[in-house]
N, C-alpha and C. Protein backbone atom coordinates (compact mmCIF):
# COMPACT_ATOMS: atom_id res chain seq x y z
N UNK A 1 79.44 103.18 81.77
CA UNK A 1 79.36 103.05 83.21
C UNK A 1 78.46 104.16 83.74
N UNK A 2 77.65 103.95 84.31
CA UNK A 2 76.77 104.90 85.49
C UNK A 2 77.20 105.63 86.21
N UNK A 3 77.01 106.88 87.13
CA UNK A 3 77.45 107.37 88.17
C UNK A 3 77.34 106.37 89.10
N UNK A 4 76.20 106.21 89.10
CA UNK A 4 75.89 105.50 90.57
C UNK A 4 77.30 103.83 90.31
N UNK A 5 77.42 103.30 89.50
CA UNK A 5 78.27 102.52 89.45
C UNK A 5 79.75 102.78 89.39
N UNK A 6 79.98 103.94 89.04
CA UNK A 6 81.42 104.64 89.43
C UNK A 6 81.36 104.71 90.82
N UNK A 7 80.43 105.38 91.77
CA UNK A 7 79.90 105.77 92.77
C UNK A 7 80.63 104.62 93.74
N UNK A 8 80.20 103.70 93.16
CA UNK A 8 80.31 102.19 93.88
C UNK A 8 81.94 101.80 94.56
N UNK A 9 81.94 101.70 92.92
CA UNK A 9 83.49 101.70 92.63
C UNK A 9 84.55 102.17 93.43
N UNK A 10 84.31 103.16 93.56
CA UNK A 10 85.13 104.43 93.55
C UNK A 10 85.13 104.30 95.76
N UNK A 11 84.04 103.84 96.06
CA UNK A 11 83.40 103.72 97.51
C UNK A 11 84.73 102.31 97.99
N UNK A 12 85.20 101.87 97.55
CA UNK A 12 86.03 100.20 97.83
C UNK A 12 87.21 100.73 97.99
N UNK A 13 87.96 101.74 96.67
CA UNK A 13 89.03 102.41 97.00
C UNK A 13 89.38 103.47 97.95
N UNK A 14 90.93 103.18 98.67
CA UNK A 14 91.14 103.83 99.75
C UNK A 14 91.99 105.43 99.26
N UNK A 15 92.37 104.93 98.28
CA UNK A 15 92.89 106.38 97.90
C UNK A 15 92.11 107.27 96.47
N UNK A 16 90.99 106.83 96.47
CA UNK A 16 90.31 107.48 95.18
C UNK A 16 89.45 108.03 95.98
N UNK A 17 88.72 109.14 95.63
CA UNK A 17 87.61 109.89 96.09
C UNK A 17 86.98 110.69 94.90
N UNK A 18 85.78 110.69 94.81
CA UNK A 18 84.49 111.50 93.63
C UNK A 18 84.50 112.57 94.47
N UNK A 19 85.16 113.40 94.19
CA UNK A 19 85.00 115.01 95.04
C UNK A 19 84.38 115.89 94.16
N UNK A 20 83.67 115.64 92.89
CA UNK A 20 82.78 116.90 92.48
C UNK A 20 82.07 115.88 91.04
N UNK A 21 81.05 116.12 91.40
CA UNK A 21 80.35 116.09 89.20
C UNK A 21 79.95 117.24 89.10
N UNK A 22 79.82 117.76 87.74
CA UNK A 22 79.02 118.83 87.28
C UNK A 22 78.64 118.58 85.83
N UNK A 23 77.98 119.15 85.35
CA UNK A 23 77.17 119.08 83.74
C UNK A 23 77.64 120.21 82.98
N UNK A 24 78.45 120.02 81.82
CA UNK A 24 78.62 121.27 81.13
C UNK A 24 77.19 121.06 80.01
N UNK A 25 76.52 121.86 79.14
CA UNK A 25 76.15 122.36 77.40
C UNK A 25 76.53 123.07 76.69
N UNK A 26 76.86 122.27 75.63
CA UNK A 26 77.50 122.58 74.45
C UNK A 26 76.69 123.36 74.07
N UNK A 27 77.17 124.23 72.51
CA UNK A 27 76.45 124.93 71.65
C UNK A 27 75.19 124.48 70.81
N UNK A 28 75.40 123.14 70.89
CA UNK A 28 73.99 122.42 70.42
C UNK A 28 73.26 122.04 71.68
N UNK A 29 73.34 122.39 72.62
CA UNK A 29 72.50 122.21 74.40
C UNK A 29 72.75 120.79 74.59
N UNK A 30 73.65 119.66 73.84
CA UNK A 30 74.29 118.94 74.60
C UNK A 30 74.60 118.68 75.43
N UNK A 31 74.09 118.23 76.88
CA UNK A 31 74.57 117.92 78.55
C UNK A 31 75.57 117.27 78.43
N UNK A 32 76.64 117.37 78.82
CA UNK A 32 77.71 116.19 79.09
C UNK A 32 77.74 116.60 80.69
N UNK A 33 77.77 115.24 81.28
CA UNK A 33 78.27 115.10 82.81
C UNK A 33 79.40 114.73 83.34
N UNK A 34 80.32 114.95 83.87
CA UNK A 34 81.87 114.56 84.25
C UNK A 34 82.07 114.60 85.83
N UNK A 35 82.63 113.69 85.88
CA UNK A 35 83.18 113.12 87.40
C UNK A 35 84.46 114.20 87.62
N UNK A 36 85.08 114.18 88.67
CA UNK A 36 86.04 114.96 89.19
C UNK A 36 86.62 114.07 90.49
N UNK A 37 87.73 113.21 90.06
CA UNK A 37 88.14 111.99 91.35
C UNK A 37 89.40 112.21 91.57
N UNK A 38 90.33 112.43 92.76
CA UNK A 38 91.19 112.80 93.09
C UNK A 38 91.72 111.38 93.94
N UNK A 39 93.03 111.23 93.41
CA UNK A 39 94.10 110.39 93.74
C UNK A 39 94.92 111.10 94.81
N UNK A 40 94.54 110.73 96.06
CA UNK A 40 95.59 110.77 97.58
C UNK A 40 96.68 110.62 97.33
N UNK A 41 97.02 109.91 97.22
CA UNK A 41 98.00 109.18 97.21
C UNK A 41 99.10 110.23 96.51
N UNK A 42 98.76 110.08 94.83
CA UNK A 42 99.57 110.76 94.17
C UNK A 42 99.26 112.38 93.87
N UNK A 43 98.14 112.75 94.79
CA UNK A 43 97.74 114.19 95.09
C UNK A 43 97.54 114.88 93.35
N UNK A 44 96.74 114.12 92.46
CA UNK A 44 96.47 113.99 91.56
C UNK A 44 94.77 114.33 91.27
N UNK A 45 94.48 115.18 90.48
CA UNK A 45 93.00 114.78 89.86
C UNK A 45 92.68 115.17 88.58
N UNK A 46 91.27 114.00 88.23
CA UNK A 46 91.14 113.69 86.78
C UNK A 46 89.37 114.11 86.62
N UNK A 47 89.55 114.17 85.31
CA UNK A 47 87.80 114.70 84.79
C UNK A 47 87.59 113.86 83.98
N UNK A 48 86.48 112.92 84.54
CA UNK A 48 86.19 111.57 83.48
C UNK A 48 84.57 112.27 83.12
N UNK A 49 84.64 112.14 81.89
CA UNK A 49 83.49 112.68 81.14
C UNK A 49 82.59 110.99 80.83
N UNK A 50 81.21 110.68 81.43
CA UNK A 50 80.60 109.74 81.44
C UNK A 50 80.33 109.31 80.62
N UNK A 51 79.78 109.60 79.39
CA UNK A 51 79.61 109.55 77.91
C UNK A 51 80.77 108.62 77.57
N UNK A 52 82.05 108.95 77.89
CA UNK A 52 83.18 107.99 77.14
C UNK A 52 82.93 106.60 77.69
N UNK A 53 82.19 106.37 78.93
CA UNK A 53 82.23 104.98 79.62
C UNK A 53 80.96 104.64 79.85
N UNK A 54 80.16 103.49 78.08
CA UNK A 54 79.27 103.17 77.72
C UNK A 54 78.61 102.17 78.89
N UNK A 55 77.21 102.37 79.10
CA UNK A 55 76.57 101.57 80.06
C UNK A 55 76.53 100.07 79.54
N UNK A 56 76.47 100.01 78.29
CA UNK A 56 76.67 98.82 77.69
C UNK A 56 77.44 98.06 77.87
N UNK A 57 78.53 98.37 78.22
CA UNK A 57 80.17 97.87 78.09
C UNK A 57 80.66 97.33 79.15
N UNK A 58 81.50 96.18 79.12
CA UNK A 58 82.08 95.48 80.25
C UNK A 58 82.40 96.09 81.31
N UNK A 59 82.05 96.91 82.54
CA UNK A 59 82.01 97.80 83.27
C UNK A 59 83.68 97.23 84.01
N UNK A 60 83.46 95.68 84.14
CA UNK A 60 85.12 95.54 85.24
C UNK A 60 86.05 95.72 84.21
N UNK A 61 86.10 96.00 82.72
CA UNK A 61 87.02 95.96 82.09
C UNK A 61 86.77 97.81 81.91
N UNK A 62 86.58 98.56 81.76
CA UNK A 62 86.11 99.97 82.07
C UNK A 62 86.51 100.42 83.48
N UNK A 63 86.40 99.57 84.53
CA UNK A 63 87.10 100.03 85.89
C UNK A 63 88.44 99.60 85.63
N UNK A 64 88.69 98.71 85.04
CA UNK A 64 90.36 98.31 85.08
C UNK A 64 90.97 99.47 84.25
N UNK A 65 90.60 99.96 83.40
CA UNK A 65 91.65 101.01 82.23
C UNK A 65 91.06 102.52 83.19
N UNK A 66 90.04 102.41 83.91
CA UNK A 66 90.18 103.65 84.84
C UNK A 66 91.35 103.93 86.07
N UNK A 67 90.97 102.84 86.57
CA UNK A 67 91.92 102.42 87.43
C UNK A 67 93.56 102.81 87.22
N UNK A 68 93.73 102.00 86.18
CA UNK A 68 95.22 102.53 85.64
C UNK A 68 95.70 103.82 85.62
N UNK A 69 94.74 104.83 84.71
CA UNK A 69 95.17 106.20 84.26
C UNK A 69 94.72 106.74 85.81
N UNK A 70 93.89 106.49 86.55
CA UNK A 70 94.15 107.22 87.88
C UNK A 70 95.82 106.82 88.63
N UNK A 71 96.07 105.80 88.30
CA UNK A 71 97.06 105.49 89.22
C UNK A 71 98.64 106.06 88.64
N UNK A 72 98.32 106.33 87.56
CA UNK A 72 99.54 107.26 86.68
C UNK A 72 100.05 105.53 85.76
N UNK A 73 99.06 104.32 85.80
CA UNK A 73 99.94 103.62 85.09
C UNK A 73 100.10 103.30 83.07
N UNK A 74 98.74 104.13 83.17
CA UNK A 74 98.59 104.38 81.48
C UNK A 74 98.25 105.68 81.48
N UNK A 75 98.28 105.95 79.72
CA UNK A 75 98.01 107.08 79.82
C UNK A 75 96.28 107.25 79.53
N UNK A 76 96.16 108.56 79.89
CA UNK A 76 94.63 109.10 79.78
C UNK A 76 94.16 109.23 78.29
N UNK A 77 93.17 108.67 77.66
CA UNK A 77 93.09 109.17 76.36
C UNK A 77 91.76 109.47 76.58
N UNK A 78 90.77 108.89 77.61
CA UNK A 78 89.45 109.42 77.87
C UNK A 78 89.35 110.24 79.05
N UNK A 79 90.46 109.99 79.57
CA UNK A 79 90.34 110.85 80.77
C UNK A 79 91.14 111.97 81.05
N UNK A 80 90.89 113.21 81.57
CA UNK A 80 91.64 114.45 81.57
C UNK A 80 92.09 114.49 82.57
N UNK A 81 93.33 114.74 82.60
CA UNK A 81 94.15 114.59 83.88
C UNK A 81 94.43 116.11 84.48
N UNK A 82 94.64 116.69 85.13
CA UNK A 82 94.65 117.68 85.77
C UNK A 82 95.59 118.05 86.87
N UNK A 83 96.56 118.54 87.25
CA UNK A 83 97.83 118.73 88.21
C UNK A 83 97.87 120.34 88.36
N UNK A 84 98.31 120.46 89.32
CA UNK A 84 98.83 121.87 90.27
C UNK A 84 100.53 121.17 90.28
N UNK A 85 100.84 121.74 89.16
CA UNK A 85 102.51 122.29 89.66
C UNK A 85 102.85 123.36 89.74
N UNK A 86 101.62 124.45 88.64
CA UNK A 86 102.56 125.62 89.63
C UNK A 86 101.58 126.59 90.52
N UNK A 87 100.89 125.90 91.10
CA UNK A 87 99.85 126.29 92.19
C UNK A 87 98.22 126.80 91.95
N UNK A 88 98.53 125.79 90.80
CA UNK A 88 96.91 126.21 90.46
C UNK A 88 96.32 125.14 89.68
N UNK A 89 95.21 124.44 89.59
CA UNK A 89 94.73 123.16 88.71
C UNK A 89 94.69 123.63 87.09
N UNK A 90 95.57 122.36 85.92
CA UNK A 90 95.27 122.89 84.86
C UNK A 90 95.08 121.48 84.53
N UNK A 91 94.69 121.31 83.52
CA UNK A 91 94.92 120.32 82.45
C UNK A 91 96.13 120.02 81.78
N UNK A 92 96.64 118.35 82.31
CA UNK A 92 97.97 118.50 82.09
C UNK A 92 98.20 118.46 80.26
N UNK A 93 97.44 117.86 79.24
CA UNK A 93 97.63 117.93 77.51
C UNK A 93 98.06 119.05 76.77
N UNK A 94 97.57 120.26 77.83
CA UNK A 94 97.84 121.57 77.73
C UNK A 94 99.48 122.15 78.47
N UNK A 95 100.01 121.00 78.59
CA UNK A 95 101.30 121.30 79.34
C UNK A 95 102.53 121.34 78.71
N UNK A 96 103.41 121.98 78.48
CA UNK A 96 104.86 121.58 77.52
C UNK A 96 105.34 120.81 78.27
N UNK A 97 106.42 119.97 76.95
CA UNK A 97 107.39 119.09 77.69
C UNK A 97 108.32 119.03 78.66
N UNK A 98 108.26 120.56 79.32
CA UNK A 98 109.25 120.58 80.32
C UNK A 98 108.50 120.07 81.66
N UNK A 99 106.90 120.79 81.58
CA UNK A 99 106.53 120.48 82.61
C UNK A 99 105.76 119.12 82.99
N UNK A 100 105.59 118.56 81.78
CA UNK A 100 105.31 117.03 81.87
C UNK A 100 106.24 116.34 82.45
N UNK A 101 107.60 116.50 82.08
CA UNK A 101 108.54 116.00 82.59
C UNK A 101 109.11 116.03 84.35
N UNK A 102 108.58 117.45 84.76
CA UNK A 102 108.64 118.16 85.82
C UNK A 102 107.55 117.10 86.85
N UNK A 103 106.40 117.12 85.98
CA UNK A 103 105.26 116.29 87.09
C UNK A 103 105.40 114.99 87.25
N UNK A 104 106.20 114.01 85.59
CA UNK A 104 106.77 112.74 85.94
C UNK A 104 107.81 112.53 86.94
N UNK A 105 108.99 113.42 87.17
CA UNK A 105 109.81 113.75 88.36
C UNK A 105 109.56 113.79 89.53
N UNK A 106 108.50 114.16 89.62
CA UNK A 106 108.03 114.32 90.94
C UNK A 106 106.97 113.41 91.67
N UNK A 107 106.62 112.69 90.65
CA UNK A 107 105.88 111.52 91.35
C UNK A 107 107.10 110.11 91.25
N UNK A 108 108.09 110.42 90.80
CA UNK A 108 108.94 109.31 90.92
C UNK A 108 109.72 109.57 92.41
N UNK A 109 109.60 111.05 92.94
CA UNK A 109 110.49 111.06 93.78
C UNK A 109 111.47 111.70 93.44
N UNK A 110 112.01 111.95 91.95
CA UNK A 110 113.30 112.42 91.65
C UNK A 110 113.58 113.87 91.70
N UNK A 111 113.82 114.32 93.13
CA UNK A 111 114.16 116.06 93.23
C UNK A 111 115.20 116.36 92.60
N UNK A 112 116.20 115.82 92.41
CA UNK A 112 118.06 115.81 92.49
C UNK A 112 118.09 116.82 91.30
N UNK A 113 119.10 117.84 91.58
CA UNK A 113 119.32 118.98 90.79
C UNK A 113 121.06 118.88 90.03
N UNK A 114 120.79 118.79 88.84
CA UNK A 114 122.01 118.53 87.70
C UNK A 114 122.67 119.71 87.96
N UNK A 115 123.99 120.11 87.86
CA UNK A 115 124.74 120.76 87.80
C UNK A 115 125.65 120.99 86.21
N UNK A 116 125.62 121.70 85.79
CA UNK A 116 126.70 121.74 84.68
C UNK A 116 127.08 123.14 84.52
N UNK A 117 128.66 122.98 83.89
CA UNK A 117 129.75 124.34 84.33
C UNK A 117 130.08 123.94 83.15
């Protein structure tokens, strides 16, 4: 997929927004370019690296599995997901299971605090 066709994309949805690209190089001067799109809604954002989403490739079937992992309904395996739970943006793969669990909680809604004596 293209920028400019993410671009597009991304322009139809009411709760998605492209709020940053930038270009990293690797140690072999490799450019990779990555999107930076933030989910309203679920006050969520992800780093889709362009390279994983071939220009070749069925682009509405490439927006549909994007689509999803923005919306929290699959998981990310090309895409890096990124959350502020404890007040700062990280990468959630880099997260233990408490706090994965912590960020699934909280997009379900579920505050409620267990008690045991």
């Amino acid at each position: 997929m293209t920028p400019e066709r993410l671009k597009e994309l991304l322009s139809k949805e009411e709760k998605l927004d492209l709020i940053d690209e930038y270009e990293k190089t690797d140690d072999n001067n490799k450019v990779t370019k990555y999107a930076v799109i933030a989910n309203h809604e679920l006050q969520e954002v992800f780093e889709i690296d362009y390279e994983q989403f071939r220009a070749n490739e069925d682009t509405e079937h490439q927006w549909n599995q994007i689509k999803g992992v923005l919306g929290m309904k699959r998981p990310a395996q090309t895409i890096r997901h990124l959350s502020r739970i404890v007040g700062y943006f990280s990468y959630v793969e880099n997260w233990n299971n408490s706090k994965v669990g912590e960020l699934k909680d909280r997009q379900e809604g579920n505050y409620s605090i267990t008690q045991k004596y």
